[in-house]
Protein backbone atom coordinates (compact mmCIF):
# COMPACT_ATOMS: atom_id res chain seq x y z
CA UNK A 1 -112.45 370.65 -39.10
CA UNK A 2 -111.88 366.96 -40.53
CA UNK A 3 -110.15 366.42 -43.95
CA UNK A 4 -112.74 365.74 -46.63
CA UNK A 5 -112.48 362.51 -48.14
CA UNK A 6 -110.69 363.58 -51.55
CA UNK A 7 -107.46 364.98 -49.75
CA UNK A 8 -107.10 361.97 -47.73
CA UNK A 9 -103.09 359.97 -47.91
CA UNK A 10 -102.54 356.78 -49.29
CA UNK A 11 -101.89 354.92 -46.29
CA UNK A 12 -101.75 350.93 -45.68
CA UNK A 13 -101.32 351.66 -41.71
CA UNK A 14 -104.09 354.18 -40.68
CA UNK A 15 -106.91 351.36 -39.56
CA UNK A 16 -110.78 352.14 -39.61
CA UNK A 17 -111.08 351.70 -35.89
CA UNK A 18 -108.97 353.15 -33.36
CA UNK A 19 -105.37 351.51 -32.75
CA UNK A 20 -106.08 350.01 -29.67
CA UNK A 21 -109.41 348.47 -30.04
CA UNK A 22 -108.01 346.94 -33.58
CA UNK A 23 -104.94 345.36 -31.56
CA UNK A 24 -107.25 343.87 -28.60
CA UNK A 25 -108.99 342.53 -31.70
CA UNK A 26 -106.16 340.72 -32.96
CA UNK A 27 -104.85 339.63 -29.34
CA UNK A 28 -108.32 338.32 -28.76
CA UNK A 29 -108.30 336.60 -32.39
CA UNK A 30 -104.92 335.36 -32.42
CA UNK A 31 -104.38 334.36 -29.37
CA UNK A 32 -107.59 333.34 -27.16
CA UNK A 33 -109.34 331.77 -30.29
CA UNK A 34 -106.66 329.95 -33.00
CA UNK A 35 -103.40 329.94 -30.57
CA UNK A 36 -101.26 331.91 -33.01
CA UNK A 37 -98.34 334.11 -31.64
CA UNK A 38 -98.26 337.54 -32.46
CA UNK A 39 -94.71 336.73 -34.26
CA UNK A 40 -96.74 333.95 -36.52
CA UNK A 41 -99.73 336.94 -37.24
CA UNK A 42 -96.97 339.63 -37.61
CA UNK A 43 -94.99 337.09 -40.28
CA UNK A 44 -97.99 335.67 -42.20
CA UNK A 45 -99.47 339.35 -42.37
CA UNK A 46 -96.01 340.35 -43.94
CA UNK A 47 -95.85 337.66 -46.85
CA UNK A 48 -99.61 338.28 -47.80
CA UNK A 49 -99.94 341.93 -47.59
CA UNK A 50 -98.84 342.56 -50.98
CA UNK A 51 -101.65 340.35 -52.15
CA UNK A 52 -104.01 342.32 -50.28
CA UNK A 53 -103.60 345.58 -50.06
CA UNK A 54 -105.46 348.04 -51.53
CA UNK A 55 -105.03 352.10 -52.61
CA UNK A 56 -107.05 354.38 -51.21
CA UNK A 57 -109.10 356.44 -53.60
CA UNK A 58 -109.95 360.24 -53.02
CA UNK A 59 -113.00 359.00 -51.88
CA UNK A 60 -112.71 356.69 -49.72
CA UNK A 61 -109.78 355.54 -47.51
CA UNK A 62 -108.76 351.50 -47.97
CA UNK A 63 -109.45 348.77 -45.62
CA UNK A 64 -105.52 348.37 -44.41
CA UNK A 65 -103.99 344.94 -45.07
CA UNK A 66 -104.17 344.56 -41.27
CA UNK A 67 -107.81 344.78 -41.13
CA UNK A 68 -108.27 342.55 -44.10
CA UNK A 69 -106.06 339.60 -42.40
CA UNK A 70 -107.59 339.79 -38.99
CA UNK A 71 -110.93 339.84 -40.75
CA UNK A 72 -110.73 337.28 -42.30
CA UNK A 73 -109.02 335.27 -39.50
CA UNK A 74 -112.13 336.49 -37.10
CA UNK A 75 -114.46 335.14 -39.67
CA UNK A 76 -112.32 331.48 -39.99
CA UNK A 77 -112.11 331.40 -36.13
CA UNK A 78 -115.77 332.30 -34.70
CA UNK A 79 -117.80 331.26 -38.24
CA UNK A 80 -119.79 335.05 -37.31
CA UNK A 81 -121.65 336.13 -38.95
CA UNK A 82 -120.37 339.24 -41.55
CA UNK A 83 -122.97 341.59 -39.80
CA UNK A 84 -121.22 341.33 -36.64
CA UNK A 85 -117.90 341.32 -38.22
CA UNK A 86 -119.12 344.38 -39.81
CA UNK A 87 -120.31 346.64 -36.69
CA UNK A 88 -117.11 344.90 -34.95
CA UNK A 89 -114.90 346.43 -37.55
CA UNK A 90 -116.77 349.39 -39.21
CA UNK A 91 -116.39 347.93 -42.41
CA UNK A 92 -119.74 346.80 -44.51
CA UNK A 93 -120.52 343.67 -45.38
CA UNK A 94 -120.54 343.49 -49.18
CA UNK A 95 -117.01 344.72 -48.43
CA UNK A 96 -116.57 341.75 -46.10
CA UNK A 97 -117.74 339.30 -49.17
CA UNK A 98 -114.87 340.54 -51.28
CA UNK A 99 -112.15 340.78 -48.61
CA UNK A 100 -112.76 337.52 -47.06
CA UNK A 101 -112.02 334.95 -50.61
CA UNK A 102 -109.41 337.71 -51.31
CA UNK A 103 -107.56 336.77 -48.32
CA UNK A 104 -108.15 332.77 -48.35
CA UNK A 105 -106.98 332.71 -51.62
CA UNK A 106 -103.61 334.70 -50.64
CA UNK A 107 -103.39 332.37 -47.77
CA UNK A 108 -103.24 329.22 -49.70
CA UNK A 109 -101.01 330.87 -52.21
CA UNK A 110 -98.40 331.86 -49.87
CA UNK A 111 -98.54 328.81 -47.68
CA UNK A 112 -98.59 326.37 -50.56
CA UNK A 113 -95.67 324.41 -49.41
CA UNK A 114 -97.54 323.74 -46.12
CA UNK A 115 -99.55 321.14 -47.71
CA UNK A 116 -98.35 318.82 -50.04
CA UNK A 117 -97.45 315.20 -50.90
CA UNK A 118 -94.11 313.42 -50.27
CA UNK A 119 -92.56 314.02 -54.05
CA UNK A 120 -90.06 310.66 -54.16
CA UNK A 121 -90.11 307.59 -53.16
CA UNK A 122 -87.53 308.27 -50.19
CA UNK A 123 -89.71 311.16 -48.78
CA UNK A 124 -92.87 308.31 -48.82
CA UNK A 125 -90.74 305.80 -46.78
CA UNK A 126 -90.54 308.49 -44.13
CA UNK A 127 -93.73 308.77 -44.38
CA UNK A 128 -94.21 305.27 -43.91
CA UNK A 129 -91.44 305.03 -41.38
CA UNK A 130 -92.83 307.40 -39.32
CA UNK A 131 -96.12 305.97 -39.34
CA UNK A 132 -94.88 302.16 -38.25
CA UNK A 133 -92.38 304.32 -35.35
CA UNK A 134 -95.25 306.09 -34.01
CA UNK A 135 -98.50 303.93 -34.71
CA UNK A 136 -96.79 300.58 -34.73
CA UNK A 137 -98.60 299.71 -38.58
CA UNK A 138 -96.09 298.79 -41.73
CA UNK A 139 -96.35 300.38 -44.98
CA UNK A 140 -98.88 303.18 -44.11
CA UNK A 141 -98.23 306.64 -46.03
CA UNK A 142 -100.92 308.35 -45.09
CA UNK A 143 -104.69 308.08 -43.76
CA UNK A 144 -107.86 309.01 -45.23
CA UNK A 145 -110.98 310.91 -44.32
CA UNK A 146 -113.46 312.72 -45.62
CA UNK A 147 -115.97 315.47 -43.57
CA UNK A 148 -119.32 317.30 -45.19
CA UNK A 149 -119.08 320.64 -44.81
CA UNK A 150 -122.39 322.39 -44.36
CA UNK A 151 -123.59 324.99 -46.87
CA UNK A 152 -126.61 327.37 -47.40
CA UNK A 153 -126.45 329.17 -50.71
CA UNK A 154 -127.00 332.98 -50.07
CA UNK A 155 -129.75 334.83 -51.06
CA UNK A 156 -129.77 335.99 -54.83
CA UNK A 157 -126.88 333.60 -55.16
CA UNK A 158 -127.34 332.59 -59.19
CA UNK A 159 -124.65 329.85 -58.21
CA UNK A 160 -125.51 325.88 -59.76
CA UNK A 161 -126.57 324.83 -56.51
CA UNK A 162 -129.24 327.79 -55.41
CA UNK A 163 -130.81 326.49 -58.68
CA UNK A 164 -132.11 323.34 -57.12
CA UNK A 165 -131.81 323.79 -53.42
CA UNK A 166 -130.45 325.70 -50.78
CA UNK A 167 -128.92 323.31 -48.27
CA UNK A 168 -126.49 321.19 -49.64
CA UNK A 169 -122.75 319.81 -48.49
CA UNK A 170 -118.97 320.07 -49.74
CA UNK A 171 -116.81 317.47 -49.23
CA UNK A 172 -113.50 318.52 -47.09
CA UNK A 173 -111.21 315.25 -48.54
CA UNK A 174 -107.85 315.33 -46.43
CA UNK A 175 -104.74 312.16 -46.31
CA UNK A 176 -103.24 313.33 -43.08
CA UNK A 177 -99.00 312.43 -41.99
CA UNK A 178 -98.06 310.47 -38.66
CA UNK A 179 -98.06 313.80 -37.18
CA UNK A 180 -101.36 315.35 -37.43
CA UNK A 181 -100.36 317.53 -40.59
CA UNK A 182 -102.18 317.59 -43.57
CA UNK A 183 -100.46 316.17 -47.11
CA UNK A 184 -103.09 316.45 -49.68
CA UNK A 185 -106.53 318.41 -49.44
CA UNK A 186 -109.56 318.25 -52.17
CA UNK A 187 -112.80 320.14 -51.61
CA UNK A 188 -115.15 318.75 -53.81
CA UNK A 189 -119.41 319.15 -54.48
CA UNK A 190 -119.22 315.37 -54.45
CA UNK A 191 -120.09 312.51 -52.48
CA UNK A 192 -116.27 312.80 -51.76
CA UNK A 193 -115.55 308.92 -52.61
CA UNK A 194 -111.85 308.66 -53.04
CA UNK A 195 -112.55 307.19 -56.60
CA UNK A 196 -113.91 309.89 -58.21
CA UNK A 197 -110.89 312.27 -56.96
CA UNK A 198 -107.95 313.69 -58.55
CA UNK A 199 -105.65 311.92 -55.57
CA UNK A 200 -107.38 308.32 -56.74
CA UNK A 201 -106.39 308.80 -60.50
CA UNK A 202 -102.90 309.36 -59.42
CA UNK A 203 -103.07 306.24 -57.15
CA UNK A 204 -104.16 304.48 -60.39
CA UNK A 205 -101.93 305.49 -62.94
CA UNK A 206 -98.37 305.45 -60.10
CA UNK A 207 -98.01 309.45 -60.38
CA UNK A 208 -96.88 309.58 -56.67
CA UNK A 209 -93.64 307.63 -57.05
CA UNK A 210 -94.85 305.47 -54.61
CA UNK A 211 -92.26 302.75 -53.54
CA UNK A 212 -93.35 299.36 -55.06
CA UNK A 213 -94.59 296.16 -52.81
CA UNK A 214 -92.07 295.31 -50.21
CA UNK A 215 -92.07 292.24 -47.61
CA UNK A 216 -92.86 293.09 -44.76
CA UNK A 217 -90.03 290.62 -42.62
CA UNK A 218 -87.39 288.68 -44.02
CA UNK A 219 -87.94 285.35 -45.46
CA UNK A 220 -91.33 286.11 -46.44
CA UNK A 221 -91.87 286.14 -50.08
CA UNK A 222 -95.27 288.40 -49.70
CA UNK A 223 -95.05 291.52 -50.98
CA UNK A 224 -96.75 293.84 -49.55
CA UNK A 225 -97.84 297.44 -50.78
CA UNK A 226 -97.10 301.01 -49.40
CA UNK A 227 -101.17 301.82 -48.80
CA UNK A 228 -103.24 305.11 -47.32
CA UNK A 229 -105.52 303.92 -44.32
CA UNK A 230 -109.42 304.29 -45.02
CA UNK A 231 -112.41 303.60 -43.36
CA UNK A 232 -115.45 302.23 -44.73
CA UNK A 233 -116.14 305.43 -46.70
CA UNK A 234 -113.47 304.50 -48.91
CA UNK A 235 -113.40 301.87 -51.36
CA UNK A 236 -110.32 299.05 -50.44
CA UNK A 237 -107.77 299.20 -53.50
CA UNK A 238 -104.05 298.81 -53.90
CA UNK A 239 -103.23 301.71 -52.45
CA UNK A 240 -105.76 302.08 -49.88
CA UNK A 241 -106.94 299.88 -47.19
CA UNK A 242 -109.89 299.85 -45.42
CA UNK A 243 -111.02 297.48 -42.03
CA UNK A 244 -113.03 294.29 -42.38
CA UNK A 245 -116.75 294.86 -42.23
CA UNK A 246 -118.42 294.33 -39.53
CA UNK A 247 -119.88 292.01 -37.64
CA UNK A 248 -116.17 290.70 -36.63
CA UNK A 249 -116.07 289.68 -32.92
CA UNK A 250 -112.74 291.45 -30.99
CA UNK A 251 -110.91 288.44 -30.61
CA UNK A 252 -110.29 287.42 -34.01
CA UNK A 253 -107.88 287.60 -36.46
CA UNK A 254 -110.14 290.09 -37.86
CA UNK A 255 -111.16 292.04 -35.00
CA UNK A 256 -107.72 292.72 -34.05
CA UNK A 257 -106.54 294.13 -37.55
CA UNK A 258 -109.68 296.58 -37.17
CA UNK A 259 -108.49 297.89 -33.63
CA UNK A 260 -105.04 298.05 -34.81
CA UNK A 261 -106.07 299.89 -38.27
CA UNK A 262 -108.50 302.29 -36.15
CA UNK A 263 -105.36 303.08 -33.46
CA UNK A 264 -103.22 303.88 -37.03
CA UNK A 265 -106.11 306.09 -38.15
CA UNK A 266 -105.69 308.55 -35.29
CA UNK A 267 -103.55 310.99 -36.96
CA UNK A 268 -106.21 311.74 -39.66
CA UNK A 269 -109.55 311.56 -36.94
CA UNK A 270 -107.26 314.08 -34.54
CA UNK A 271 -106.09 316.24 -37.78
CA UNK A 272 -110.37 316.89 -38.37
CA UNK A 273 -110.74 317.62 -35.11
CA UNK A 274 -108.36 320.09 -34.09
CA UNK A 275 -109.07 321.66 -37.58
CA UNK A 276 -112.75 322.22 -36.85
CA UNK A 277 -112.52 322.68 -33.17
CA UNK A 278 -110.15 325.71 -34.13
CA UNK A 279 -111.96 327.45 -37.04
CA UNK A 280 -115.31 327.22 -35.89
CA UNK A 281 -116.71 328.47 -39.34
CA UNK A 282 -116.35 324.64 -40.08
CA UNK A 283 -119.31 323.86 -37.61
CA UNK A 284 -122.09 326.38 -38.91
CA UNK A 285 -123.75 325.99 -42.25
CA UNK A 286 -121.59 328.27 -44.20
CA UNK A 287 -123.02 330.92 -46.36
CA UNK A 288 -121.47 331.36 -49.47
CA UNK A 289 -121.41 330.01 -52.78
CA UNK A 290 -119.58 326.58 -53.63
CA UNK A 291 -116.72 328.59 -55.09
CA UNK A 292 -115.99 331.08 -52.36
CA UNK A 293 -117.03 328.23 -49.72
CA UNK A 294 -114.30 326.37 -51.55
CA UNK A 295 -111.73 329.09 -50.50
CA UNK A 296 -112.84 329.33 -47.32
CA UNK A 297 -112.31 325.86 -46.64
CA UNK A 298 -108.84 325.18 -48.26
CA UNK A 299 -107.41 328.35 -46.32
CA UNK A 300 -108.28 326.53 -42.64
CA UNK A 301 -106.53 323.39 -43.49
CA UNK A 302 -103.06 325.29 -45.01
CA UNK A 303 -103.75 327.51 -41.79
CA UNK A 304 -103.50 324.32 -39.64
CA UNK A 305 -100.33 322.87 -41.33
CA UNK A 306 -98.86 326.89 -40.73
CA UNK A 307 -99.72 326.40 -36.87
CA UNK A 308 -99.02 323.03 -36.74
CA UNK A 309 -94.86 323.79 -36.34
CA UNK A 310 -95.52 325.05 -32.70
CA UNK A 311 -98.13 321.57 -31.62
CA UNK A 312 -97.54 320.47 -28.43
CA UNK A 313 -97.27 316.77 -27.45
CA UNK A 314 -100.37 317.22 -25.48
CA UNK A 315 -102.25 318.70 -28.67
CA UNK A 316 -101.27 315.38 -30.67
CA UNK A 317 -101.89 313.02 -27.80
CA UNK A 318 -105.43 314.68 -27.41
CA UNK A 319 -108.46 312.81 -28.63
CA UNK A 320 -111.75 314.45 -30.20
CA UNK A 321 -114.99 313.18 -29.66
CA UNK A 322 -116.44 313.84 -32.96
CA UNK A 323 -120.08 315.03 -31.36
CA UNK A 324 -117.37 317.93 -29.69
CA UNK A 325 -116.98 319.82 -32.80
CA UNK A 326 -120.59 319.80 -34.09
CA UNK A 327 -121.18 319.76 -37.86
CA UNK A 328 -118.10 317.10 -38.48
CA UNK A 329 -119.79 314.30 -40.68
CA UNK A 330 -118.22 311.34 -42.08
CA UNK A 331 -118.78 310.64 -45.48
CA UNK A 332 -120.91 307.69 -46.23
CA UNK A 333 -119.81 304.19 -46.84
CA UNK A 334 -118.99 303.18 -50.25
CA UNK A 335 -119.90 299.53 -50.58
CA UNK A 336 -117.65 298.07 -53.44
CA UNK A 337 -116.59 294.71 -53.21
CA UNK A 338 -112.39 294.30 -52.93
CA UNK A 339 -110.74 291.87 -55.23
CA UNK A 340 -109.96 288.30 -54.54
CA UNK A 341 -106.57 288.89 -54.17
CA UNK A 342 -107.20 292.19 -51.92
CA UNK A 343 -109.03 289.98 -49.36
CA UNK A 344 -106.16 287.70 -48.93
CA UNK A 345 -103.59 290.91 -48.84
CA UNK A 346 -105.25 291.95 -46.29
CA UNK A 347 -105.73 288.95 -44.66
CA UNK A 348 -102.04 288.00 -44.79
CA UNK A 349 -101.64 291.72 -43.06
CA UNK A 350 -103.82 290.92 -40.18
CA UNK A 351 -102.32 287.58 -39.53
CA UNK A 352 -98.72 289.55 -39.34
CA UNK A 353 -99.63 292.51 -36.53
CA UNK A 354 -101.18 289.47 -34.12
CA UNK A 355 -97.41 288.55 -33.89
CA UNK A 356 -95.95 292.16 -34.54
């Protein structure tokens, strides 16, 4: 006869579903859908298991720590729904609601050196090196961009949102390396203009032990700051720089300096859009509070940065067509009007890549 539920063991490693079907799950997960070995699911499910885990009762037996990673990775990957993840994996859905933030927030706490910015002034002129190396443009250390992510508050929610509508956006805020990786990542209710971040009031008050104005060639008594790349979404200060607005015909001064500042801004457009071609949950309206959403959100990008140590050169060399990966909007433009002195910065900048 089978063992009533009170003298069931304690046991992390007896699944809900049977062995096999739970490992074709994973191999289809892992593999087919986010290009993860089974060595990088086997180490990542080591370092967060003691997060997750949870004792049976003698009632019921746990959801292993197995089942709650690839669960959650399912639900990053595909964006199902957590009825089908539920009849996929015998496990309910209100369980689903708590396992899946449980697990996002492990993931960004265990991968938190994955994602973070260059903490000297010599790790920012590698930054900066590598960027003029590989995208032939000086004294970048990082570009900008900012994506609304879709939400629908979920039924009952009592969250601030639900309170005055039920479709709204998050702002996914990301300054991307020369190689596709992410440094810095803010998800924000917001409009997502850089000014009203965290990142900008360290950019105003020189946290970041950024390097200070350098020439850019010798002889030149210009100096010239260390600046992140941002499009017209962003507002042009010091430390960021955006392109001239148009109308500016291709064979000016000005035209040039856009096409050479767009070409530099790869890194950040391709970053976007391998994140959301790969965890598809970024192209659906996402159902779930601002706060869980949140979660769900941060855990893709450290995810990324985690998978990004295998990239091939053909992965970096790709380029997304925005329309490709579905609910990937650009923030909207942010129309304040650069300094005097900007203008001229930038101006002097332009002038310098026609010859360089």
């Amino acid at each position: 006869p089978p063992k009533r539920p009170f003298v069931l063991q304690r046991n992390d490693n007896v699944p809900r579903i049977m062995v096999p079907a739970l490992e074709e799950l994973i191999d289809a997960t892992i593999g087919d859908l986010l290009g993860m070995t089974r060595d990088e699911f086997d180490y990542l499910h080591e370092l967060i298991a003691p997060k997750i885990a949870r004792m049976d009762t003698f009632l019921r037996r746990a959801v292993t720590s197995k089942e709650r990673f690839i669960i959650t990775l399912r639900y990053l990957a595909t964006g199902e729904s957590y009825t089908s993840i539920q009849q996929m994996f015998q496990v309910s859905k209100q369980l689903i609601s708590k396992i899946v933030p449980e697990v996002c927030a492990g993931l960004v706490d265990v991968l938190h050196d994955y994602v973070k910015l260059p903490q000297n002034k010599e790790e920012w002129l590698l930054v900066s090196r590598e960027y003029d190396n590989r995208w032939n443009f000086p004294h970048v250390i990082g570009t900008v961009d900012g994506k609304y992510v879709a939400l629908k508050a979920p039924m009952m929610s009592d969250s601030e949102h639900n309170q005055t509508k039920s479709n709204f956006n998050v702002v996914l805020l990301g300054v991307v390396d020369a190689n596709f990786n992410f440094m810095y990542v803010d998800v924000d209710s917001s409009d997502g203009a850089l000014c009203c971040t965290k990142l900008n009031a360290m950019l105003e008050t020189d946290e970041l032990n950024i390097p200070e104005p350098e020439e850019l060639e010798l002889f030149s008594s210009v100096k010239v700051p260390y600046m992140l790349l941002g499009d017209q979404g962003f507002p042009f200060r010091k430390h960021c720089i955006r392109p001239f607005d148009d109308p500016v015909s291709p064979d000016t001064i000005e035209g040039h300096f856009n096409e050479r500042h767009a070409i530099a801004r790869t890194p950040v457009e391709n970053a976007f859009g391998m994140l959301y071609s790969k965890f598809r949950i970024l192209q659906r309206q996402i159902v779930l509070d601002p706060g869980v959403a949140r979660k769900v959100v941060l855990a893709t990008v450290y995810l990324h940065n985690f998978l990004r140590r295998n990239g091939t050169e053909a992965e970096d060399n790709e380029q997304f067509d925005p329309a490709s990966v579905g609910a990937m909007s650009s923030i909207k433009q942010t129309p304040l009007k650069p300094t005097a002195e900007l203008m001229e910065m930038r101006l002097f900048i332009a002038n310098y890549l026609v010859s360089n």
